[in-house]
Protein backbone atom coordinates (compact mmCIF):
# COMPACT_ATOMS: atom_id res chain seq x y z
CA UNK A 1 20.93 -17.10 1.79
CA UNK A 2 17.67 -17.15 3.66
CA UNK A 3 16.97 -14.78 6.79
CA UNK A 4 16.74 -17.69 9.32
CA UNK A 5 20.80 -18.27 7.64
CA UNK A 6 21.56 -14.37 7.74
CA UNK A 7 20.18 -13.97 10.70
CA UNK A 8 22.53 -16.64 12.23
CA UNK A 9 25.72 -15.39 10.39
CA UNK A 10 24.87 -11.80 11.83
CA UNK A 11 24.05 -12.48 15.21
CA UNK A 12 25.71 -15.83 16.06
CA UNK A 13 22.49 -17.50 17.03
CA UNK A 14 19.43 -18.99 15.64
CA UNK A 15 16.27 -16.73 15.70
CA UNK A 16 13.18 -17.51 17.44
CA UNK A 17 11.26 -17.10 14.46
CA UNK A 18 10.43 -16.10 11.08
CA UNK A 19 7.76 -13.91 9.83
CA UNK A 20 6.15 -12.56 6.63
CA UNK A 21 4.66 -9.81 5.80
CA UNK A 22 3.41 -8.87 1.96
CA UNK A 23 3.33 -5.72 -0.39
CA UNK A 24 0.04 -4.66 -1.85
CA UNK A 25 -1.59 -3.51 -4.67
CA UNK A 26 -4.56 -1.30 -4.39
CA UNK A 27 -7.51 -2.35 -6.84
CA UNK A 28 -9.33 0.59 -6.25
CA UNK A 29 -10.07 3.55 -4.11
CA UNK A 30 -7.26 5.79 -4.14
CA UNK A 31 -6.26 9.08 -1.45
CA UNK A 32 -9.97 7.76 0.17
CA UNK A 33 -8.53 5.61 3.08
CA UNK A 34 -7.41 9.15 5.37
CA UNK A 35 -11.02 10.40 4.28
CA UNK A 36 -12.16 7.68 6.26
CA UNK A 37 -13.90 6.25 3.02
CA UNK A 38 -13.73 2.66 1.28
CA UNK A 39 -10.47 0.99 -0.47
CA UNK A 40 -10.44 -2.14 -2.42
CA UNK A 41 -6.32 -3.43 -1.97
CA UNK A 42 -5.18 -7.27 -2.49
CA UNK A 43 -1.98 -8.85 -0.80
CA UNK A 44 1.09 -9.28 -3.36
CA UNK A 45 3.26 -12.87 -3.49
CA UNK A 46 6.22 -10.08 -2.50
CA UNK A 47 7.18 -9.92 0.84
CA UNK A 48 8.97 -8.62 3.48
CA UNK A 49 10.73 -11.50 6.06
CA UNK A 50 12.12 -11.06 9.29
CA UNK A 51 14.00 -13.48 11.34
CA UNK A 52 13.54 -11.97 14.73
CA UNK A 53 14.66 -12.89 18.47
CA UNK A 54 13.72 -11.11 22.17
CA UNK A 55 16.62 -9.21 24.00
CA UNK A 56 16.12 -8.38 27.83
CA UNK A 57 18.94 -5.58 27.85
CA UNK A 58 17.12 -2.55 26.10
CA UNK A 59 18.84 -2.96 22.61
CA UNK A 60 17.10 -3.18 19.40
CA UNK A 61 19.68 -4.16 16.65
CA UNK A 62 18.43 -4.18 13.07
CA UNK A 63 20.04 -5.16 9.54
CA UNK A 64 18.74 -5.40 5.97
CA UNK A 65 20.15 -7.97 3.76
CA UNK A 66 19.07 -5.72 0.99
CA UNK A 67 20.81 -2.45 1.99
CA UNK A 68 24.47 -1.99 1.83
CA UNK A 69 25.73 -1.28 5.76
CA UNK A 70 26.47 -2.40 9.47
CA UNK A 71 24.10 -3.22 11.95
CA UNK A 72 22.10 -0.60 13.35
CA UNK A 73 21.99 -0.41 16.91
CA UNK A 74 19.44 1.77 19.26
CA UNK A 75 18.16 1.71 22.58
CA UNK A 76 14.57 1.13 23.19
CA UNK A 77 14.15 3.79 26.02
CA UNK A 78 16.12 6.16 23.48
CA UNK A 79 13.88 6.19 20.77
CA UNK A 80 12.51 9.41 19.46
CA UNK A 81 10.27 10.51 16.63
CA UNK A 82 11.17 12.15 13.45
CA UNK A 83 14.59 11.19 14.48
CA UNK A 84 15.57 8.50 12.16
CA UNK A 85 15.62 9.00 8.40
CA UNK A 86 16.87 5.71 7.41
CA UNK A 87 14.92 2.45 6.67
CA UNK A 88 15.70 1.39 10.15
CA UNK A 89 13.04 4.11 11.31
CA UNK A 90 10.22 1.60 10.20
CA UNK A 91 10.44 -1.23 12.25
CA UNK A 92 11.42 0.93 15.08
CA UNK A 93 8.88 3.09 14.99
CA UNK A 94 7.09 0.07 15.50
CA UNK A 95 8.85 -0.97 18.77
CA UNK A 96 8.12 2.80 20.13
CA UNK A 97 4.71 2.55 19.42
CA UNK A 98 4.09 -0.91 21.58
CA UNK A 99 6.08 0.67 23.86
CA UNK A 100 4.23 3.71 24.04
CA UNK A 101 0.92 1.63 24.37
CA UNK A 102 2.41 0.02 27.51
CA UNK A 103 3.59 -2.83 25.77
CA UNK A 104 6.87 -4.67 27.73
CA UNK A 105 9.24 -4.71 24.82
CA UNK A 106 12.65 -5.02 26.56
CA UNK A 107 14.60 -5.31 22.60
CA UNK A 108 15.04 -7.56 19.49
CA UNK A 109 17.60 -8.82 17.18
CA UNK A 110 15.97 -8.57 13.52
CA UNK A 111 17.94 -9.24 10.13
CA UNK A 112 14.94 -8.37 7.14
CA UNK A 113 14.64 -8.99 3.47
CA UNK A 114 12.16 -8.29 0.94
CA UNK A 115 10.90 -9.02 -2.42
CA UNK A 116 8.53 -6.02 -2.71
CA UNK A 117 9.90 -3.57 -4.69
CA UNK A 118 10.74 -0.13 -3.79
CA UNK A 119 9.57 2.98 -4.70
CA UNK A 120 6.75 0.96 -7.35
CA UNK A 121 3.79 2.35 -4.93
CA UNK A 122 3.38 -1.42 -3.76
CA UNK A 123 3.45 -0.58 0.20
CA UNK A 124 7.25 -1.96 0.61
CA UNK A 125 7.36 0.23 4.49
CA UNK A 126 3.96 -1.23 5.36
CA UNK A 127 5.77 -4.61 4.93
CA UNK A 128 8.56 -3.86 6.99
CA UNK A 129 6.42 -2.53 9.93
CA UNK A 130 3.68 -5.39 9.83
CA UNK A 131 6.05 -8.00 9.44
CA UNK A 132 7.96 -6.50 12.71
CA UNK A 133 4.76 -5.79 14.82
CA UNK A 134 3.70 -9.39 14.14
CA UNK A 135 7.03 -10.79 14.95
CA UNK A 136 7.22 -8.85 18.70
CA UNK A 137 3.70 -9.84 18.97
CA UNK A 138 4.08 -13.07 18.60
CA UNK A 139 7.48 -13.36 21.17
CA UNK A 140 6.10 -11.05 23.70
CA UNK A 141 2.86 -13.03 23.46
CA UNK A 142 0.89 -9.15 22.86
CA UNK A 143 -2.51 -10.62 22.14
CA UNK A 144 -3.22 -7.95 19.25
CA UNK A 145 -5.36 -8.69 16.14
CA UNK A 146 -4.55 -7.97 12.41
CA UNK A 147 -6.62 -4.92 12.55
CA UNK A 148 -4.49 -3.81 16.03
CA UNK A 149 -0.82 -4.49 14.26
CA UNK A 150 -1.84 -2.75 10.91
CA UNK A 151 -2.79 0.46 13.27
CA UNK A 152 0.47 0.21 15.06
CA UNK A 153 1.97 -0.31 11.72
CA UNK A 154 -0.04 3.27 10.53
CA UNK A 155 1.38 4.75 13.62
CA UNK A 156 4.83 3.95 12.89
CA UNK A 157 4.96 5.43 9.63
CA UNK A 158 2.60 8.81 10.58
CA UNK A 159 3.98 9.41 14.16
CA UNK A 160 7.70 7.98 14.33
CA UNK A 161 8.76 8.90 10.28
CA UNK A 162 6.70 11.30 9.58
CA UNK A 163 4.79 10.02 6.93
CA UNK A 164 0.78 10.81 7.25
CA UNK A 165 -0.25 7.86 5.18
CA UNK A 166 -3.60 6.67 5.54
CA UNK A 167 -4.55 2.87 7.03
CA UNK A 168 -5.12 0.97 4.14
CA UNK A 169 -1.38 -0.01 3.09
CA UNK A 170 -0.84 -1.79 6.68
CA UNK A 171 -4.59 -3.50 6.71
CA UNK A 172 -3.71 -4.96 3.52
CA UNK A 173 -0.38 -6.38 4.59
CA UNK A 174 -1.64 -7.45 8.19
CA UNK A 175 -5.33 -8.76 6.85
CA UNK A 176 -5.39 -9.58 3.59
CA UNK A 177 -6.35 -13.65 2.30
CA UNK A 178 -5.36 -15.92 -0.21
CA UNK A 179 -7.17 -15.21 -3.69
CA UNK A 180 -9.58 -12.57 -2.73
CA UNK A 181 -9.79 -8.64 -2.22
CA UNK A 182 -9.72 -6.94 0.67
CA UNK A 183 -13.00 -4.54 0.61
CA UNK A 184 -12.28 -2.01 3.69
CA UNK A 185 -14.23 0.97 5.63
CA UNK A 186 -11.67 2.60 6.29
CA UNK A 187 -13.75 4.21 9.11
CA UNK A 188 -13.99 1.33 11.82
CA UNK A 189 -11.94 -1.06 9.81
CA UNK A 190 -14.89 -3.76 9.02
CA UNK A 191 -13.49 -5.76 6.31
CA UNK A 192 -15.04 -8.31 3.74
CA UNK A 193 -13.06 -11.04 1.83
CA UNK A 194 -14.27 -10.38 -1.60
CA UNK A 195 -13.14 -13.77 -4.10
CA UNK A 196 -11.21 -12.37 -7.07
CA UNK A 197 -9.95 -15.33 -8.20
CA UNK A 198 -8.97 -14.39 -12.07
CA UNK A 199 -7.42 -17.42 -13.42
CA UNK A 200 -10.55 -18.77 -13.30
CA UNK A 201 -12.44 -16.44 -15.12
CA UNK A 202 -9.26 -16.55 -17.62
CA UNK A 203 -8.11 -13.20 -16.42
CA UNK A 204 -5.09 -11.34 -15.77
CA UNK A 205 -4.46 -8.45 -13.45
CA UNK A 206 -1.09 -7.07 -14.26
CA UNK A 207 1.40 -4.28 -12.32
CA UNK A 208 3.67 -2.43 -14.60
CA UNK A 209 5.80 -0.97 -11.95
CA UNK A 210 7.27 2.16 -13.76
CA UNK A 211 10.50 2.32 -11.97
CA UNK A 212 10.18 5.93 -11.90
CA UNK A 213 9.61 8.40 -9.16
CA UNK A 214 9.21 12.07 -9.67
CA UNK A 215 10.33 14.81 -6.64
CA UNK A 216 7.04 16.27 -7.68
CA UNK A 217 5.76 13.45 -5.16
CA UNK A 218 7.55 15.24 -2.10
CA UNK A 219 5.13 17.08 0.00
CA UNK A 220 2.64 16.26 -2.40
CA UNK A 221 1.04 13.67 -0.42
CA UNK A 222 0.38 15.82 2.64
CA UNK A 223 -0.88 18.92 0.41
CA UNK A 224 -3.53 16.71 -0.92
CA UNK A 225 -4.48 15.17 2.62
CA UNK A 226 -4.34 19.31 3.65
CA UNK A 227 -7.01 19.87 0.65
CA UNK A 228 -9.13 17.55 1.60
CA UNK A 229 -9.44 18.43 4.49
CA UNK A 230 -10.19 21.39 4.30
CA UNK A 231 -13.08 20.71 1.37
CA UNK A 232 -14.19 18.64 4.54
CA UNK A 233 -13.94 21.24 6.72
CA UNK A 234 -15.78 23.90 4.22
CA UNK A 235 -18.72 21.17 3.74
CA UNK A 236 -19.51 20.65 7.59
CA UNK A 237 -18.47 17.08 7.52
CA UNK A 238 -15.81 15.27 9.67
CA UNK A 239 -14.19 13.80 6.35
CA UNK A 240 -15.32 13.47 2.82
CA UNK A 241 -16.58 9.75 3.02
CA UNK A 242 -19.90 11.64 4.19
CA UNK A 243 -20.51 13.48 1.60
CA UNK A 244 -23.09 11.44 -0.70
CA UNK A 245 -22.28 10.33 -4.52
CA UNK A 246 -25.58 11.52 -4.73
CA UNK A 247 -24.95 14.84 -3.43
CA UNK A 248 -22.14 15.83 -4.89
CA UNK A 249 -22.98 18.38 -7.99
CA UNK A 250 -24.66 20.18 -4.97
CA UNK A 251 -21.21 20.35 -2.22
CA UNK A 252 -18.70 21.55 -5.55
CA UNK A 253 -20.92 24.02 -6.03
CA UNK A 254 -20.04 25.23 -2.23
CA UNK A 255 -16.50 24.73 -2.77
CA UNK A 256 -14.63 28.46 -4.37
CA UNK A 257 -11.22 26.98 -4.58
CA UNK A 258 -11.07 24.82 -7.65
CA UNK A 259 -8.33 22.66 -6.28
CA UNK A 260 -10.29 21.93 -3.34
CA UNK A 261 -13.38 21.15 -5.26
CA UNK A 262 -11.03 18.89 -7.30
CA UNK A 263 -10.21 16.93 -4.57
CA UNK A 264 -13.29 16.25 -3.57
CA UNK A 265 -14.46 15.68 -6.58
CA UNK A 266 -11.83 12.46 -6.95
CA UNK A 267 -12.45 11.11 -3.45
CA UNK A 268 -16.18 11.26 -2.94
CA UNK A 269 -16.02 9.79 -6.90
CA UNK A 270 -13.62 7.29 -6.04
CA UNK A 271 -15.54 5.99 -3.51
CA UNK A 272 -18.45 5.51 -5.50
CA UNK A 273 -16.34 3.55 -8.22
CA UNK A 274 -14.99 0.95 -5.16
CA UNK A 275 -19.19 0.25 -4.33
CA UNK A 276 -19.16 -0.21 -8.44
CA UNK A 277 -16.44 -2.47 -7.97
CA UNK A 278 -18.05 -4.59 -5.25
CA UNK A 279 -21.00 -4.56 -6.81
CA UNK A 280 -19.78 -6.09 -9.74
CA UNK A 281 -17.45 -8.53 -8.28
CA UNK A 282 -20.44 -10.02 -6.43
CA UNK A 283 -22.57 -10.37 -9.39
CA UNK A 284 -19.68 -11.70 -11.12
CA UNK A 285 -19.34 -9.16 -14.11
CA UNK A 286 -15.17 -9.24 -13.52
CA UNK A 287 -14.37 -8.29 -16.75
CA UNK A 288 -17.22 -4.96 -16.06
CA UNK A 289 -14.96 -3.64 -13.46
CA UNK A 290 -12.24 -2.69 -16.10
CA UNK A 291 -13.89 0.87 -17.49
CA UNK A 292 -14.44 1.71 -13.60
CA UNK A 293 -10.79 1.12 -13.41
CA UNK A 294 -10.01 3.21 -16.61
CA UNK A 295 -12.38 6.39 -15.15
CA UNK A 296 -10.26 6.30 -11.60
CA UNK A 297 -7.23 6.71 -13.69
CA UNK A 298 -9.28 9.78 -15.30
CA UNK A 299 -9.92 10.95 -12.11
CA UNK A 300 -6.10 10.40 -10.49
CA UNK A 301 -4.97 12.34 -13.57
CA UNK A 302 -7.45 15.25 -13.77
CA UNK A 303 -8.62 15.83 -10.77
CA UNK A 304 -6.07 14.82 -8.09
CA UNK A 305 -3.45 15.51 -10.79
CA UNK A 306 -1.35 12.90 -8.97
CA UNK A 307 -0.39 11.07 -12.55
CA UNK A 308 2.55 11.02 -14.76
CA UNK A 309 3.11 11.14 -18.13
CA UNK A 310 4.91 7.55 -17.78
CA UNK A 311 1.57 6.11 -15.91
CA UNK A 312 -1.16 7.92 -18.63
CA UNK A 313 1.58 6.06 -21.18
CA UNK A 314 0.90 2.76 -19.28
CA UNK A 315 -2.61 3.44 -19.15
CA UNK A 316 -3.34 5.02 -22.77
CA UNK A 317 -1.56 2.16 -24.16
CA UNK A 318 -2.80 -0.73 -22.62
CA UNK A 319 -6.66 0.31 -23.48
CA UNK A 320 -5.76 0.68 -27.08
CA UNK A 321 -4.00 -2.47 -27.33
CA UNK A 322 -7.25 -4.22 -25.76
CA UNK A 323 -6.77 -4.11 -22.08
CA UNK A 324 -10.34 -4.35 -20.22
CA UNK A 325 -9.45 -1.41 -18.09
CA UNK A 326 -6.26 0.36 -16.77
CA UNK A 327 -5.03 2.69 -14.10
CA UNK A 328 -2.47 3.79 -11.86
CA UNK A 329 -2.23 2.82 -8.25
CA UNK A 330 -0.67 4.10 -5.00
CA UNK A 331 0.70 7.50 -4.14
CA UNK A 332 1.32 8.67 -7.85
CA UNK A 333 3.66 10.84 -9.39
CA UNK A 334 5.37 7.14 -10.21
CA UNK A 335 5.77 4.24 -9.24
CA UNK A 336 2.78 1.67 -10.87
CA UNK A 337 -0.07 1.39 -12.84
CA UNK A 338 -2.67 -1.87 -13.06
CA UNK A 339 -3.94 -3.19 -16.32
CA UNK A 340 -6.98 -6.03 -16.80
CA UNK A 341 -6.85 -8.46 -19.04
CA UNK A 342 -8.08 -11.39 -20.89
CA UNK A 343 -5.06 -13.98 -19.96
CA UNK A 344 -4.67 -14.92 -23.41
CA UNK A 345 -3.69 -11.18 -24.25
CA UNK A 346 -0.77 -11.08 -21.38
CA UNK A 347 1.75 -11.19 -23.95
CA UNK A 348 0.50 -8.72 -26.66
CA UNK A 349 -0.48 -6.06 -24.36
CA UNK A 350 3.02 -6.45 -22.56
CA UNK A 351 4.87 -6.13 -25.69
CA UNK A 352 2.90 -2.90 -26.25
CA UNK A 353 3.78 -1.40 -23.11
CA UNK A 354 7.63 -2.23 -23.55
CA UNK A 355 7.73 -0.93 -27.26
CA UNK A 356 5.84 2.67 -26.08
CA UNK A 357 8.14 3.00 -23.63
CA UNK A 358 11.28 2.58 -25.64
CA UNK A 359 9.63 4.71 -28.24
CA UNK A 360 9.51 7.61 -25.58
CA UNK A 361 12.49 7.10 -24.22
CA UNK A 362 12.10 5.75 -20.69
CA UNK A 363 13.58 2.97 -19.08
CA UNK A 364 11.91 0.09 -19.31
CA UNK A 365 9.03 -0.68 -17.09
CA UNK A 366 8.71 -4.27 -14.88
CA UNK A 367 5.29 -6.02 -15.89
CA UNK A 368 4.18 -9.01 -13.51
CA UNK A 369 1.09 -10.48 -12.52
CA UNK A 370 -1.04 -9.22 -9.40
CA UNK A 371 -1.97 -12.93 -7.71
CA UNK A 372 -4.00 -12.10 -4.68
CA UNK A 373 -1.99 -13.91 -1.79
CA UNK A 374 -2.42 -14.48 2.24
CA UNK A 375 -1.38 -11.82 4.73
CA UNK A 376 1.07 -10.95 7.15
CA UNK A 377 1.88 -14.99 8.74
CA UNK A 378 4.22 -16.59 10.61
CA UNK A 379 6.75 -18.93 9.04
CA UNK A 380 8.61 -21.11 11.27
């Protein structure tokens, strides 16, 4: 059943509309988007959907066709931060935030579903609240720009849940386009389409989503943002994107905590390695970008020690079964990894991957290709 249908069996009426919003995958430049620095994601074909419709009363009901339970229902003048620990604090966070800009919205009926998959690191919450700011800014006739919903999006997530994510997840989701990459300063949010159109070049970019997630991830997140921050602080810079590539031998040396000099280490690096990227991409060298991608993994493992033996599995395998380049993406400590590859090696290198993980023991991973696809849109 499609939302438009859901939405009608739930409700009793048609929706207004239907919107789409998709998961990400982030190429490269990883834990550099809160340092203000430069990211390097592309829209996924997996999305999140919302059939939506205005209310005038106050109320904001919400249901999930893919979670088991009832409809939730809040009031609009009732909502509170840090209150709500379900997946319904997503898109309401984003109706707090509009409101809280001075935005009139007076409620919604929403019924959502998604594709992208959860806990795989592929930005299923930046989805949900993109999808849901475009939606109310569409009815309520808001005015805002891709680059406005994706901060109200950010806001959601760090203000109303809690979760002190950086910008690039929502930016992806709201602004991404069809066959390219979305090269973002993560500073004043300038983007550039950059074409990554594989096929052509008869390449593959494959996720191997895990399917694990480690409780070493909780807290994590915010103890690494802390780090930096305060390798930041110790260098006399407002964030780390201003320290130079060129400079950097010189700031460790300044740094006396080695796991703040770590840190830094990964996210002034990492930056660097999405300029290779770009660099590359525009000259055309594709298949040069995959040992960049290989020596972020390096970095994500040693450095911001964010890895997991499941992802360096991924990773380790991949390159030794003749992957151009590997790595894993998002917050760590699970979820996926990306591999390059010549198209005509899809198969081998998959098999690979399956047969090291039953060797070891895990579950076995989901491998499908990355196609870079259109951002947050409206459907009917």
């Amino acid at each position: 059943m499609g939302v438009r249908e859901g939405f009608g069996e739930i409700y009793g009426t048609a929706p207004e509309g239907v919107w789409a919003a998709p998961g990400r995958v982030n190429l490269i430049g990883e834990y550099t988007d809160f340092n203000e620095g430069f990211v390097m994601p592309l829209a996924l074909p997996h999305t999140a959907v919302a059939a939506v419709s205005r209310r005038t009363d106050g109320v904001l009901r919400l249901h999930s066709a893919d979670i088991e339970g009832p409809v939730v229902e809040l009031h609009v003048d009732e909502l509170r931060p840090l209150t709500n620990t379900s997946w319904a604090a997503y898109p309401a966070g984003v109706v707090w935030v509009l409101r809280e800009a001075g935005h009139p919205i007076t409620g919604a009926d929403v019924h959502l579903s998604s594709t992208v998959p959860t806990g795989a690191g592929l930005s299923s919450s930046a989805a949900l609240e993109v999808v849901v700011a475009l939606a109310l800014n569409d009815l309520y006739e808001l005015g805002l720009t891709g680059p406005e919903l994706a901060r109200i999006a950010q806001r959601a997530e760090n203000d109303f849940v809690g979760v002190p994510c950086g910008i690039m997840d929502q930016m992806a989701s709201a602004c991404a386009t069809d066959g390219h990459a979305l090269h973002l300063d993560c500073r004043d949010l300038s983007i550039r389409q950059i074409p990554f159109d594989l096929a052509s070049q008869g390449l593959t970019l494959l996720v191997v989503d895990s399917r694990v997630k480690h409780a070493l991830g909780d807290g994590a997140y915010a103890e690494r943002r802390e780090g930096c921050e305060e390798g930041a602080r110790q260098l006399g810079v407002s964030h780390l994107r201003d320290v130079a590539y060129e400079e950097l031998d010189a700031a460790l040396a300044r740094l006396s905590d080695e796991r703040v000099r770590r840190y830094v280490r990964h996210v002034v690096s990492d930056d660097h390695r999405v300029d290779q990227v770009v660099r590359l991409l525009d000259a055309g060298e594709v298949r040069a970008i995959g040992p960049v991608l290989t020596e972020g993994h390096v970095s994500l493992r040693d450095d911001l020690r964010i890895s997991c033996p499941e992802l360096d599995l991924v990773v380790d395998t991949a390159n030794t079964a003749g992957a151009l380049g590997a790595r894993m993406t998002g917050g760590g400590f699970g979820g996926s990894a990306i591999v390059l590859v010549e198209a005509s090696d899809t198969d081998t290198i998959t098999k690979a991957i399956e047969e090291a993980f039953a060797a070891a023991g895990y579950s076995a991973p989901r491998v499908f290709p990355a196609v870079p696809s259109a951002g947050a849109r409206r459907l009917s």
